[in-house]
Every structure is written in structure tokens, then in C-alpha cells.
N, C-alpha and C. Protein backbone atom coordinates (compact mmCIF):
# COMPACT_ATOMS: atom_id res chain seq x y z
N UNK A 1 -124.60 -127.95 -56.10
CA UNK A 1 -124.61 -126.90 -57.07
C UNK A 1 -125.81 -127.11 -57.99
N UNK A 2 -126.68 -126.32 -58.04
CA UNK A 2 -127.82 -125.84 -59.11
C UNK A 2 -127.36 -126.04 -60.16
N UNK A 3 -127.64 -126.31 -61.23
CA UNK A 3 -127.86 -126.80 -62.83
C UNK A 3 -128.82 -125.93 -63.27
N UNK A 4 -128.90 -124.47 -63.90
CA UNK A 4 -129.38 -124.08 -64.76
C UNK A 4 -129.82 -124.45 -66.28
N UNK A 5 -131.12 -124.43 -66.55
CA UNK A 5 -131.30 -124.62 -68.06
C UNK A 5 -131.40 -123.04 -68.59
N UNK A 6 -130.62 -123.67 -70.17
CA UNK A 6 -130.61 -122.76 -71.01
C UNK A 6 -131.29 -123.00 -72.03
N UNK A 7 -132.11 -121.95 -72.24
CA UNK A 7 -133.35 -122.02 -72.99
C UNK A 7 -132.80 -121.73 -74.34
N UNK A 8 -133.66 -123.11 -75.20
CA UNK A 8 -132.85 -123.46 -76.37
C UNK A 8 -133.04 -121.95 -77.75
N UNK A 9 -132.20 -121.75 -78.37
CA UNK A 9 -131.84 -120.80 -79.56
C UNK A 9 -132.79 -121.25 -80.39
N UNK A 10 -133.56 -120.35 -80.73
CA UNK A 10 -134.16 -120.50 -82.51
C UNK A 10 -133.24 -121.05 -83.46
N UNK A 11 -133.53 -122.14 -84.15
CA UNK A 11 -133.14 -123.01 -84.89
C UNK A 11 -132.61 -121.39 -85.93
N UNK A 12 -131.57 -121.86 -86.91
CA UNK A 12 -131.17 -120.69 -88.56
C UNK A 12 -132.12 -120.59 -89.24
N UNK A 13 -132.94 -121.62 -89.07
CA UNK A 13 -134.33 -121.58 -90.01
C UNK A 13 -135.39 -120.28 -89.53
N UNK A 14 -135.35 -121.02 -88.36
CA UNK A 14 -136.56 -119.69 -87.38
C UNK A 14 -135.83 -118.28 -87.82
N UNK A 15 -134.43 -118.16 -87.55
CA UNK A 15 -134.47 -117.08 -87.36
C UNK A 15 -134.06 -116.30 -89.22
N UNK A 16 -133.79 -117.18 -90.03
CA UNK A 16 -133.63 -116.84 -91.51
C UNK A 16 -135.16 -116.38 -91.84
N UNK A 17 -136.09 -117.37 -91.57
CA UNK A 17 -137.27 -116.79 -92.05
C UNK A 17 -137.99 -115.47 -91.01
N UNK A 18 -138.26 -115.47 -89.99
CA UNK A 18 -138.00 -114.46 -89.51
C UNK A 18 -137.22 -112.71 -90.06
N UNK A 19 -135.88 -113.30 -90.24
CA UNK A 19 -135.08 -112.13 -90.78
C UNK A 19 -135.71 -111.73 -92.45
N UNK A 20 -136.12 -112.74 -93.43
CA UNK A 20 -136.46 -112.43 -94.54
C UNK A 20 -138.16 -111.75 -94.57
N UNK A 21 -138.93 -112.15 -93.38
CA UNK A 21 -139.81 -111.57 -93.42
C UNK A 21 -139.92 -110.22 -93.27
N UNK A 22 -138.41 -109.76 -91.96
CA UNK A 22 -138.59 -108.61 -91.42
C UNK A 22 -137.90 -107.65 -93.37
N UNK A 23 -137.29 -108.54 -93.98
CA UNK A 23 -136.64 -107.08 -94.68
C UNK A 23 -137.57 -107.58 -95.73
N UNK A 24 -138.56 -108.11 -96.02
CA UNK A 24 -140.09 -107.94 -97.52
C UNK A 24 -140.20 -106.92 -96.32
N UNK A 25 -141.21 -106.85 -95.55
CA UNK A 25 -141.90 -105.53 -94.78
C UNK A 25 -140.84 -104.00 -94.89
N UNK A 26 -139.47 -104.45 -94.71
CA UNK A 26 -138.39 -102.94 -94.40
C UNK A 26 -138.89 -102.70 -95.97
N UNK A 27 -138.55 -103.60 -97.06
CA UNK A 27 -138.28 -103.75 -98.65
C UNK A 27 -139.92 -102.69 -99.09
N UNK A 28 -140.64 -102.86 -98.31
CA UNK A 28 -141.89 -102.56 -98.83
C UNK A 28 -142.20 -100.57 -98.40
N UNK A 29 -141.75 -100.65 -97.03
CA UNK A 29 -142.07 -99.31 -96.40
C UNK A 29 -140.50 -98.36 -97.34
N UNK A 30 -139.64 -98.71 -97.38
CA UNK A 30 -138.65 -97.85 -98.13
C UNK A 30 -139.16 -97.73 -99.11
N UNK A 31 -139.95 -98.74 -99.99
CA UNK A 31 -140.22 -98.29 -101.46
C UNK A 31 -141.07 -97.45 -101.72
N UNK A 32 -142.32 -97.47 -100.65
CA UNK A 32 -143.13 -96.66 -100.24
C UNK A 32 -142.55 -95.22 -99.71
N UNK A 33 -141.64 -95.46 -99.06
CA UNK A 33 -141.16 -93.75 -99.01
C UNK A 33 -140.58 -93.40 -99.69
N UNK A 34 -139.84 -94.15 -100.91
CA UNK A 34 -138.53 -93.30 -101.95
C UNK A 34 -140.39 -92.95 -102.76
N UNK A 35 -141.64 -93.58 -103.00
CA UNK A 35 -142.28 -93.27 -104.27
C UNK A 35 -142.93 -92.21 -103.28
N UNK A 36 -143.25 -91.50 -102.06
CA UNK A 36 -143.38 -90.53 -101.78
C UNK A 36 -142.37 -89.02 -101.68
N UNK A 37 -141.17 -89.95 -101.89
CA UNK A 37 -139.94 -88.99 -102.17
C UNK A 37 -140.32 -88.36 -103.39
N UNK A 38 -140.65 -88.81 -104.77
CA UNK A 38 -140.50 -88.73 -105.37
C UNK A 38 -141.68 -87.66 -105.85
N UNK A 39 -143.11 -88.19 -105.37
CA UNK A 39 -144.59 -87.53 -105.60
C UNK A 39 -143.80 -85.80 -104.99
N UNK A 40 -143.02 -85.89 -104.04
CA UNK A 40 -142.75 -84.83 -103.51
C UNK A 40 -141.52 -83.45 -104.12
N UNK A 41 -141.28 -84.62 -105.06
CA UNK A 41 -139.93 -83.96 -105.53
C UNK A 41 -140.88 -82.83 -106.97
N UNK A 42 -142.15 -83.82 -107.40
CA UNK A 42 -142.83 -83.41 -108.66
C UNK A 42 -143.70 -82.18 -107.73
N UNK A 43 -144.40 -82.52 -106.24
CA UNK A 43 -145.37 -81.62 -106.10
C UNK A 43 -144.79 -80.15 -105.69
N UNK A 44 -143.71 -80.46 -104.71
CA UNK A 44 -142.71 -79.59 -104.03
C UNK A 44 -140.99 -79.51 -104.17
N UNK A 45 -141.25 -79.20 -105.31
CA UNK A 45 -139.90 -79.66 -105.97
C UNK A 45 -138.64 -78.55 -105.65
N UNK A 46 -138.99 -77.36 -105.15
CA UNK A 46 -137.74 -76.29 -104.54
C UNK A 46 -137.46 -76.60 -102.96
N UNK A 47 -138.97 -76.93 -102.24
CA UNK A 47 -138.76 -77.00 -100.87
C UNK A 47 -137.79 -78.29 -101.09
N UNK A 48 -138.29 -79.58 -101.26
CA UNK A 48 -137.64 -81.05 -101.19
C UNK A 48 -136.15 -80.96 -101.85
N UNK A 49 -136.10 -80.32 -102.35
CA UNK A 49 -134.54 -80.04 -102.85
C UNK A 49 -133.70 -79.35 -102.49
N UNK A 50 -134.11 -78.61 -101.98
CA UNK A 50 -133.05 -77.69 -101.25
C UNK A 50 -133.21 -78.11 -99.47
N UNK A 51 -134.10 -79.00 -98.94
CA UNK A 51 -134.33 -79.96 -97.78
C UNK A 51 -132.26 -80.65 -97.88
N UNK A 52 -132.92 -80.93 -98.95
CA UNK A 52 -131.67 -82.61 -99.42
C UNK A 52 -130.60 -81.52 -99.92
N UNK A 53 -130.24 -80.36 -100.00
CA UNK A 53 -128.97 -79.64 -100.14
C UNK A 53 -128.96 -79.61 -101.18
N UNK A 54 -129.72 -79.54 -102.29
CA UNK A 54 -129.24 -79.59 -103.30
C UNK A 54 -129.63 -78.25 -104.13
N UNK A 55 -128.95 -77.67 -104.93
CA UNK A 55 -129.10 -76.50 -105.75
C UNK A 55 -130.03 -76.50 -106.54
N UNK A 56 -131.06 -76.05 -106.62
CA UNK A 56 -132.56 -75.91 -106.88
C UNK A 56 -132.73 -75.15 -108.06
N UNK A 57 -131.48 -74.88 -109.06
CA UNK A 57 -131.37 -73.99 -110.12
C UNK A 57 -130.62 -75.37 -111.05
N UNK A 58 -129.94 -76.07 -110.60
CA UNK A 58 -129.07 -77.29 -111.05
C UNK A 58 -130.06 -78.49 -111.48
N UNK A 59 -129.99 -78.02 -112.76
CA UNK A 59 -131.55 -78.83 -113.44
C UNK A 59 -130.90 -80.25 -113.26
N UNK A 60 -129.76 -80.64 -114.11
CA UNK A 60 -128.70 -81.74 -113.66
C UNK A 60 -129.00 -82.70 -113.16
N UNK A 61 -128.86 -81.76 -112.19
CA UNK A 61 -128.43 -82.62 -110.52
C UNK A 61 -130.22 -83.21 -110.26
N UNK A 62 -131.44 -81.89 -110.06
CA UNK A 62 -132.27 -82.47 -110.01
C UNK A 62 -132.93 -83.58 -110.70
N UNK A 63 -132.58 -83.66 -111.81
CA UNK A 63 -132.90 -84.83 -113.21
C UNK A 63 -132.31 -85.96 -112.16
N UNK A 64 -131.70 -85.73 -112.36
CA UNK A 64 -130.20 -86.97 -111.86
C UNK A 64 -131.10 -87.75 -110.33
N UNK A 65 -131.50 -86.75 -109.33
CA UNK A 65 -131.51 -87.33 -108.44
C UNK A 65 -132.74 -88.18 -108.45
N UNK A 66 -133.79 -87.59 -109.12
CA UNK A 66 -135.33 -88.08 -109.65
C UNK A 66 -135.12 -89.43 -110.16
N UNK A 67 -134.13 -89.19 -111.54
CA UNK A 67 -133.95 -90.96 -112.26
C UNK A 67 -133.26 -91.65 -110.84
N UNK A 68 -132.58 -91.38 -109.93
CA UNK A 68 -132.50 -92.38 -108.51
C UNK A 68 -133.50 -92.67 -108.28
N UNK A 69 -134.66 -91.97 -107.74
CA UNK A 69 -135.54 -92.39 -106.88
C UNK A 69 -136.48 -93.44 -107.92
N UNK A 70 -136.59 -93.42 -109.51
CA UNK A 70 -137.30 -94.01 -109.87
C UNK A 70 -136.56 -95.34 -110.08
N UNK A 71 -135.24 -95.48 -110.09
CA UNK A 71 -134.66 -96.52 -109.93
C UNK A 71 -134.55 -97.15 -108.95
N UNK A 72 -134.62 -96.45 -107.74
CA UNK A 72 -135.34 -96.93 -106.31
C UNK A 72 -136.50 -97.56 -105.90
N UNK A 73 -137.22 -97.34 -106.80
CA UNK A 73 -138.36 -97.26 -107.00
C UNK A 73 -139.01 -99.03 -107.57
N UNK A 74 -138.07 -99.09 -108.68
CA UNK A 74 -138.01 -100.13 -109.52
C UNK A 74 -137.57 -100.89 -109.03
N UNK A 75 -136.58 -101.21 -108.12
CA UNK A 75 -135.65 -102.01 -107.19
C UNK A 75 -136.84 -102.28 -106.60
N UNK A 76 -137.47 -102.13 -106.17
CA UNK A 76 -138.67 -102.88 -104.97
C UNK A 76 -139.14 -104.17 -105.79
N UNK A 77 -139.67 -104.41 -106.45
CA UNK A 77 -140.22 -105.19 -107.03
C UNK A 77 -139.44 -106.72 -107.17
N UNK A 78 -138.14 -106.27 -107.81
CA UNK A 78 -137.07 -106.87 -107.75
C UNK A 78 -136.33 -107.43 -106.40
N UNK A 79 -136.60 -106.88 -105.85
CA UNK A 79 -136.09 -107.13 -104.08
C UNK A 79 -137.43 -107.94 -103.73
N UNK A 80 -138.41 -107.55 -103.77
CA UNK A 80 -139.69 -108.23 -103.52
C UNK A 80 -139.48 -109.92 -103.80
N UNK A 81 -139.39 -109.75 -105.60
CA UNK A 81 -139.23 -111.32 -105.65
C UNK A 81 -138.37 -112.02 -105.47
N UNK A 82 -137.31 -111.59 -105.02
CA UNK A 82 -136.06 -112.11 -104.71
C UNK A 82 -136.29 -112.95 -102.79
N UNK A 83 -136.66 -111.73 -102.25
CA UNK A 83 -137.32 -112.11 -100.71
C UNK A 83 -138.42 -113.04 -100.34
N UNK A 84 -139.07 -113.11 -101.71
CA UNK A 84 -140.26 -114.34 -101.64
C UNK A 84 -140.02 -115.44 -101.84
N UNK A 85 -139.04 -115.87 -102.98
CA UNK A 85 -138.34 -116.64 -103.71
C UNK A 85 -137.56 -117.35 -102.37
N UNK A 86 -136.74 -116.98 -101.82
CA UNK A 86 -135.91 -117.16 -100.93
C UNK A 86 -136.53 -117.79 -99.55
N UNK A 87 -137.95 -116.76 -98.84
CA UNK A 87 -138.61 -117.08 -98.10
C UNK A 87 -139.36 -118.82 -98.68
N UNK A 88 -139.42 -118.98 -99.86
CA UNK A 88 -140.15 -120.26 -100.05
C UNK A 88 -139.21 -121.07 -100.15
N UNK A 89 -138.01 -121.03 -100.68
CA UNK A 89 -136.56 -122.12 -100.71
C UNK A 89 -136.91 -122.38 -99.25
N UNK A 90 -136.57 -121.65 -98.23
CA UNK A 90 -136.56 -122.00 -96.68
C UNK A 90 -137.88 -122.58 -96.15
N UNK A 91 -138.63 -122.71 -96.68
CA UNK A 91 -140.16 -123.31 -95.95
C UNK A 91 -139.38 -124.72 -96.70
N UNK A 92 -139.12 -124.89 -97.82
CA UNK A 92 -138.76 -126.43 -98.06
C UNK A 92 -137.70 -127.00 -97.28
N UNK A 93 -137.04 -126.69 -97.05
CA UNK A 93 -135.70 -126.76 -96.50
C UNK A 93 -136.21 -126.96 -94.85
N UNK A 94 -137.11 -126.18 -94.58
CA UNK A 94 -137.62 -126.71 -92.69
C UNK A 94 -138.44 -127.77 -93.18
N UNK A 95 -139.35 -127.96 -94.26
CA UNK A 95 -139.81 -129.30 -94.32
C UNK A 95 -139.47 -130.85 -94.92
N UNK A 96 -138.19 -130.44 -95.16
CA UNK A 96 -137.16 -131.48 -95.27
C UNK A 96 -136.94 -131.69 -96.56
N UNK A 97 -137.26 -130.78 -97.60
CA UNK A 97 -137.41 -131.48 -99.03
C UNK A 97 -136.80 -130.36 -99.86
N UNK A 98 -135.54 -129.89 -99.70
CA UNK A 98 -135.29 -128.72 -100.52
C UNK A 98 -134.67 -129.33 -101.97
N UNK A 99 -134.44 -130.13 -102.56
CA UNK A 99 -133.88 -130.65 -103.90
C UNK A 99 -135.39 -131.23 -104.40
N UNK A 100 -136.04 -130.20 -104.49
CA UNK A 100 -137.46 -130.09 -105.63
C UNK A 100 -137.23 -129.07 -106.83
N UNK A 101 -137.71 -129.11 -108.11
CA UNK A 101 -137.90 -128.87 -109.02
C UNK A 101 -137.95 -127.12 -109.02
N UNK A 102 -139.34 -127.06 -107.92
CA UNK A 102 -139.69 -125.49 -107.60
C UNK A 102 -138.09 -124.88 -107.33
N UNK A 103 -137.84 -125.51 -106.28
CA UNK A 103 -136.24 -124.84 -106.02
C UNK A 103 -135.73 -124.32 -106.83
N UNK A 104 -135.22 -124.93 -107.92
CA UNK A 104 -134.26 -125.07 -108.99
C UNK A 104 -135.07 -123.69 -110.08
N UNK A 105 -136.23 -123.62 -109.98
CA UNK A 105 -136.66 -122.57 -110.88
C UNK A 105 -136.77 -121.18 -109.87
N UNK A 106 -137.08 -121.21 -108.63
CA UNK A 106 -136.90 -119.85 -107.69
C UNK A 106 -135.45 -119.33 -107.88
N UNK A 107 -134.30 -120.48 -107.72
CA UNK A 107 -133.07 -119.95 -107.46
C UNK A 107 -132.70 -119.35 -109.17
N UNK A 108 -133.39 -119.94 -110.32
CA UNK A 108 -133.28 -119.71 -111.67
C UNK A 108 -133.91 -117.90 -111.54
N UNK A 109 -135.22 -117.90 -110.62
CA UNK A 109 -135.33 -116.55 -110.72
C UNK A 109 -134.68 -115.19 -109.97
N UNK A 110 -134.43 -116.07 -109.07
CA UNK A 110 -133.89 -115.09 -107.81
C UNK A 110 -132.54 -115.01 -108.15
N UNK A 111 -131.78 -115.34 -109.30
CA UNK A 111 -130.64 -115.30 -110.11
C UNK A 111 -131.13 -113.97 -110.93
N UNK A 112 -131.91 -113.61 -111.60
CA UNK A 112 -132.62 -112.92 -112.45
C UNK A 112 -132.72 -111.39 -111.79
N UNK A 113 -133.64 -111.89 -110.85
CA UNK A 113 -134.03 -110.57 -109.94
C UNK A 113 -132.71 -110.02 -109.30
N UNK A 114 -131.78 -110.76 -108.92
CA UNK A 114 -130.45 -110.15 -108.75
C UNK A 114 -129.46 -109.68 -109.58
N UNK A 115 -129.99 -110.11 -110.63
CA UNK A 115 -129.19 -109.66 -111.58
C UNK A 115 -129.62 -108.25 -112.19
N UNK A 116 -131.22 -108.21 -112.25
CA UNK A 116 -131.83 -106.71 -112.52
C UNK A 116 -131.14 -105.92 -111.37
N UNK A 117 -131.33 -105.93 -110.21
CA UNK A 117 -130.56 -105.17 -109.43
C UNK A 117 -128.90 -104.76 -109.48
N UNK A 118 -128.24 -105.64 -109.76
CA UNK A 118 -127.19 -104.93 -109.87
C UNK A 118 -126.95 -104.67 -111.28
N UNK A 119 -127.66 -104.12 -111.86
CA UNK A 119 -127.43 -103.41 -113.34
C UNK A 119 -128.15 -102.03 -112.59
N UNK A 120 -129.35 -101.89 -111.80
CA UNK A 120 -130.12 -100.70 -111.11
C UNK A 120 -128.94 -100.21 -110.63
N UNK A 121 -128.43 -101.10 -109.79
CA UNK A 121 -127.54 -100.44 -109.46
C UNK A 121 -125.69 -100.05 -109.78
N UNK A 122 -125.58 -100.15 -110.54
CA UNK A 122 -124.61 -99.89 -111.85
C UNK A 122 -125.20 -98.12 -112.18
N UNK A 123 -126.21 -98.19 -112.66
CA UNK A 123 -127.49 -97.20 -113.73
C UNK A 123 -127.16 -95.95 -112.42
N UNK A 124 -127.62 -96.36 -111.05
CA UNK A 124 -127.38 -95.15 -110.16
C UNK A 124 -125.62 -94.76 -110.22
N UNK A 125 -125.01 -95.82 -110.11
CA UNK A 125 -123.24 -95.39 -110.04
C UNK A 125 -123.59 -93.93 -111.32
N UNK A 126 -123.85 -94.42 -112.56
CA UNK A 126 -123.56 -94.10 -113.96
C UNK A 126 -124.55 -92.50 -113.58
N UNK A 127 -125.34 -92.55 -113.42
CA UNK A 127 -126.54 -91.64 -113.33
C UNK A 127 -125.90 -90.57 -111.56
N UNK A 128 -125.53 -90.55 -111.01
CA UNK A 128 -125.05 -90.03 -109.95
C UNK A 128 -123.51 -89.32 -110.50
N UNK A 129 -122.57 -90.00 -111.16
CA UNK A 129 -121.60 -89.62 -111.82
C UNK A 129 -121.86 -88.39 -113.15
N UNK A 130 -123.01 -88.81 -113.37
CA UNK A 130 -123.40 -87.20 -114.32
C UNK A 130 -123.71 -86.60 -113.59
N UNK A 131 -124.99 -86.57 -113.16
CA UNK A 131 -125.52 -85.69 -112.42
C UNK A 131 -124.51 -84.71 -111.57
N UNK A 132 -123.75 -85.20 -111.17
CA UNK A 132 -122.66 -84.39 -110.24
C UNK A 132 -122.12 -83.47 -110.89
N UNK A 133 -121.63 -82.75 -109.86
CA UNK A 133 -120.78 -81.49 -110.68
C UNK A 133 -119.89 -80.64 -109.75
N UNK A 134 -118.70 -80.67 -110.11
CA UNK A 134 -117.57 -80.08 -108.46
C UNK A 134 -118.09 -79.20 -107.65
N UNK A 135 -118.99 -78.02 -108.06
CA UNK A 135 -119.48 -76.89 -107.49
C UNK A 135 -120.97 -78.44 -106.15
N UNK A 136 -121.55 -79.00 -107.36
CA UNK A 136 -122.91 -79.78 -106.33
C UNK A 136 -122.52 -81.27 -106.17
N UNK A 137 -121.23 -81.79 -105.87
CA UNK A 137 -121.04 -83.52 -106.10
C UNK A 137 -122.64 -84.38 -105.12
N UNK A 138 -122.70 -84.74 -106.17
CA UNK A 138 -124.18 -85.96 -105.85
C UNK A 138 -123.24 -87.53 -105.31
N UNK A 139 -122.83 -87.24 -103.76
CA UNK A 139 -122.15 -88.07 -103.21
C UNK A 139 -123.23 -89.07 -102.76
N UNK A 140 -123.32 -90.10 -103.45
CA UNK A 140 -124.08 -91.29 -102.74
C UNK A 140 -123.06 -92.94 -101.71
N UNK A 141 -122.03 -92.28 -102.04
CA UNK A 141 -121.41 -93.53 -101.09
C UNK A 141 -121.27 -94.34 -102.45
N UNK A 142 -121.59 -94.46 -103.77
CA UNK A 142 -121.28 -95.49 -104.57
C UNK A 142 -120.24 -96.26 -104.97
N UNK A 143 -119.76 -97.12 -104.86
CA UNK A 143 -119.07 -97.90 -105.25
C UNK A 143 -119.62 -99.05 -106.34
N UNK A 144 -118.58 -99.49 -106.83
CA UNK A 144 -118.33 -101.09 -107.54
C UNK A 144 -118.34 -102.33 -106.73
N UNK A 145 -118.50 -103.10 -106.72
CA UNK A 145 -118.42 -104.37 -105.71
C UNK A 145 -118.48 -105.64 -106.75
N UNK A 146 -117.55 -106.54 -107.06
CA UNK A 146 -117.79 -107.74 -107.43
C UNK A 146 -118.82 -108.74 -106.75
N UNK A 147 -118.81 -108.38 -105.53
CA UNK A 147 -119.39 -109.52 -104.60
C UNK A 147 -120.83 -109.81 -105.20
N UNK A 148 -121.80 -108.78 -105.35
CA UNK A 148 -122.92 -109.35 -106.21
C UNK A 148 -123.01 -110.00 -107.64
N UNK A 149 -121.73 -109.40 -108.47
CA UNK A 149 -121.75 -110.39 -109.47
C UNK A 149 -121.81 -111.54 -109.38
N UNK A 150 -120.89 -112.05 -108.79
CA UNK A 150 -120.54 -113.13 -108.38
C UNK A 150 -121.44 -114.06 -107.38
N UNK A 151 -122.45 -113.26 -107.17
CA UNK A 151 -124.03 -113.74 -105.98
C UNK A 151 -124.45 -114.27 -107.51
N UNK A 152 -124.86 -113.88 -108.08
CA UNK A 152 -125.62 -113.72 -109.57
C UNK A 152 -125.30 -114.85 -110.29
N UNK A 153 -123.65 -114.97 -110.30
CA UNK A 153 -123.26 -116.47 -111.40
C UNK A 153 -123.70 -117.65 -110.58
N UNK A 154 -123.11 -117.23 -109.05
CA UNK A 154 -123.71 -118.33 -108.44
C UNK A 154 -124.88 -119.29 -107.76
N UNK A 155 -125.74 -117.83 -108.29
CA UNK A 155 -127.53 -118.58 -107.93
C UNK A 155 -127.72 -119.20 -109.63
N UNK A 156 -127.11 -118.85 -110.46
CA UNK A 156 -127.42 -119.17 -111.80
C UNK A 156 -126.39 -120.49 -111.79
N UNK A 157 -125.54 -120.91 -111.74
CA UNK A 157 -125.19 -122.47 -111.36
C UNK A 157 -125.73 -123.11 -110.32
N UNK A 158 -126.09 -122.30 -109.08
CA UNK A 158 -126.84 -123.37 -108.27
C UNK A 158 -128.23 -123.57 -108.79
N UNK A 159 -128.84 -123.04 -109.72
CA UNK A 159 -130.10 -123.29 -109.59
C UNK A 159 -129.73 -124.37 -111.01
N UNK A 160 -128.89 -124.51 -111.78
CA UNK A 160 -128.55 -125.58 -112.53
C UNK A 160 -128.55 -126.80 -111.92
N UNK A 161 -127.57 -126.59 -110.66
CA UNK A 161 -127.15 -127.76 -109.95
C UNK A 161 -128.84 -128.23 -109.05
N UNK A 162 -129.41 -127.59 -109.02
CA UNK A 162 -130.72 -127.92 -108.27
C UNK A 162 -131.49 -128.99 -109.11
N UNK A 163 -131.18 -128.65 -109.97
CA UNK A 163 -132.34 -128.67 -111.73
C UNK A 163 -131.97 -129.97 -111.57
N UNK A 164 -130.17 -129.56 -111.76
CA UNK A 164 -129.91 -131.64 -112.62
C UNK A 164 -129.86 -132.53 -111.56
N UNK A 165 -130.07 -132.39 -110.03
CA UNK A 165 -129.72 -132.78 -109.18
C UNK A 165 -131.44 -133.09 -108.94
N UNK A 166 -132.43 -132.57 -108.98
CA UNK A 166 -133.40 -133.22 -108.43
C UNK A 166 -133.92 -134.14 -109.73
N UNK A 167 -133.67 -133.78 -110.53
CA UNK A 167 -133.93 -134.82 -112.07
C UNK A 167 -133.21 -136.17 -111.57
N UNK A 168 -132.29 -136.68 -111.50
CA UNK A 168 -131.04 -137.66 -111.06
C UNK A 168 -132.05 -138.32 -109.75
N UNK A 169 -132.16 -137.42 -108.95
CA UNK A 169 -133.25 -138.11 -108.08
C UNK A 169 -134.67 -138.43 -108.46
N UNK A 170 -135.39 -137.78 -109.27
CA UNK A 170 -136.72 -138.36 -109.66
C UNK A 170 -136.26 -139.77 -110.39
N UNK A 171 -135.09 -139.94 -111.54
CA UNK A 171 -135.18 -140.74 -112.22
C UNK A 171 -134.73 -142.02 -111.49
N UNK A 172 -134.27 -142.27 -110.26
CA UNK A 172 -133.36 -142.71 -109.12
C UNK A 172 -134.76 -143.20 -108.63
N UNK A 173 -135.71 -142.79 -108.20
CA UNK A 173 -136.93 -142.86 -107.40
C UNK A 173 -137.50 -143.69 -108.69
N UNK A 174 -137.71 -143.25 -110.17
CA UNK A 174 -138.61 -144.32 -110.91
C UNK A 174 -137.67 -145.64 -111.17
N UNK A 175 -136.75 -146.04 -110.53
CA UNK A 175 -135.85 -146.80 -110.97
C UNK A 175 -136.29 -147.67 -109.82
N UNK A 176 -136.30 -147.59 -108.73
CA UNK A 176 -136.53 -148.20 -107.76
C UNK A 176 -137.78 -148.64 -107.14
């Protein structure tokens, strides 16, 4: 009987950095099309609106949907550094040294940048809920979700635990 080899899997690393590269590039072309959404909403503002169903007399609703896109808009940046931040935790982590200092201040930011986001996105719940109106409901699928809060407390204690944890080791290293 033949013995086949199976050709080995990309390590979580390969394929984490990989995956974070692919969504900075997705992160970049969406932001790029909500800020052409938007050039479009100012240049062609009856066609693009009534495209997207929406009542083109319903000042409202159009206000409403505009402050989205610029909050869409704003989210890039925030997603940006969050994906960079993250992409560099993992280059340490394949080179064997993730309880460094840098760590402890990326995860301090990428606590931050997640945290601007889910207030953005709070602002759309809040801003979609006016804008609406029974005759035009501005249905975006929105919900509440704890789960990112709770992303948020916990990059903000881990990046504590990074902090006091690579300190303990530097002072461990001048001790010895």
C-alpha cells in the first residue's frame, strides 16, 4: 500500500497575517467606495437616492443617510489602525518575541481604535433611528451587541497585562 504525503497547512500565523492583510486592502477599497458614495450623493443627489429607494423629497432620511456614509467614512481610519496594529503584534509573535513593550502599547491602541468604532457605530444605530420614518424605515440591519464592548475592556486589560508582564521580565533579565 502507497503512503501518500500530505502537504503541510499554513501555519495560524501564515494564514492570520495573510487574512489581516486581505481585510487593510477590503478596509481600504470600501472606504474608498462609501467616500465615492458620498461625492455622489452631493453631485447626483436625486438619481443616487432614489437608486438606494429612498424618497428624494425626505430631507430626513437623506441627512440621515449622508451622516452614515461620513461615519463610514471615518471608520476607515480607525479600522486601518486597528489592522496595522494587529498585523505588527503577529510579525512578533512569528518571531518569537511577543511580550515586548511595543505590544503592550499597540494593544493600548488597538483598544482605542476599537473603542472609536463602536461609539461610530452606536452614532449610526442613533442616526438611522431618526432618520427613519414608518412611511421610509432606514432599515440597516442594526443592532446592539455587547460582544465588542467587551473586545474593548479586554484589549485594554490585555494590553495592561502586556505592559506589567514585559516590565517583570526586563527587570528579571537585569537581575540576572
Amino acid at each position: 500500500m502507497k503512503r501518500t504525503r500530505i502537504a503541510a497547512l499554513p501555519s495560524a500565523l501564515t494564514v492570520t497575517r495573510t487574512v489581516v492583510w486581505a481585510l487593510t486592502v477590503l478596509n481600504l477599497v470600501l472606504g474608498a467606495g462609501i467616500c465615492a458614495l458620498f461625492v455622489a450623493s452631493l453631485a447626483a443627489r436625486d438619481a443616487l437616492f432614489a437608486a438606494l429607494g429612498a424618497d428624494v423629497t425626505n430631507a430626513r432620511l437623506i441627512h440621515g443617510m449622508r451622516l452614515i456614509m461620513a461615519i463610514g467614512i471615518g471608520s476607515v481610519p480607525l479600522t486601518h489602525i486597528l489592522l496595522r496594529r494587529l498585523l505588527a503584534i503577529v510579525e512578533t509573535v512569528r518571531r518569537g518575541d511577543p511580550f515586548v513593550a511595543d505590544n503592550a502599547a499597540r494593544l493600548q491602541t488597538t483598544a482605542w481604535a476599537l473603542l472609536g468604532l463602536e461609539l461610530l457605530h452606536l452614532a449610526v444605530g442613533a442616526i438611522a433611528a431618526v432618520a427613519s420614518s414608518p412611511s421610509q424605515p432606514l432599515d440597516l440591519g442594526w443592532n446592539f451587541s455587547v460582544t465588542g464592548w467587551l473586545a474593548v475592556l479586554l484589549l485594554f486589560v490585555l494590553a495592561r497585562v502586556f505592559n506589567h508582564g514585559t516590565r517583570i521580565r526586563d527587570d528579571l533579565e537585569g537581575t540576572v
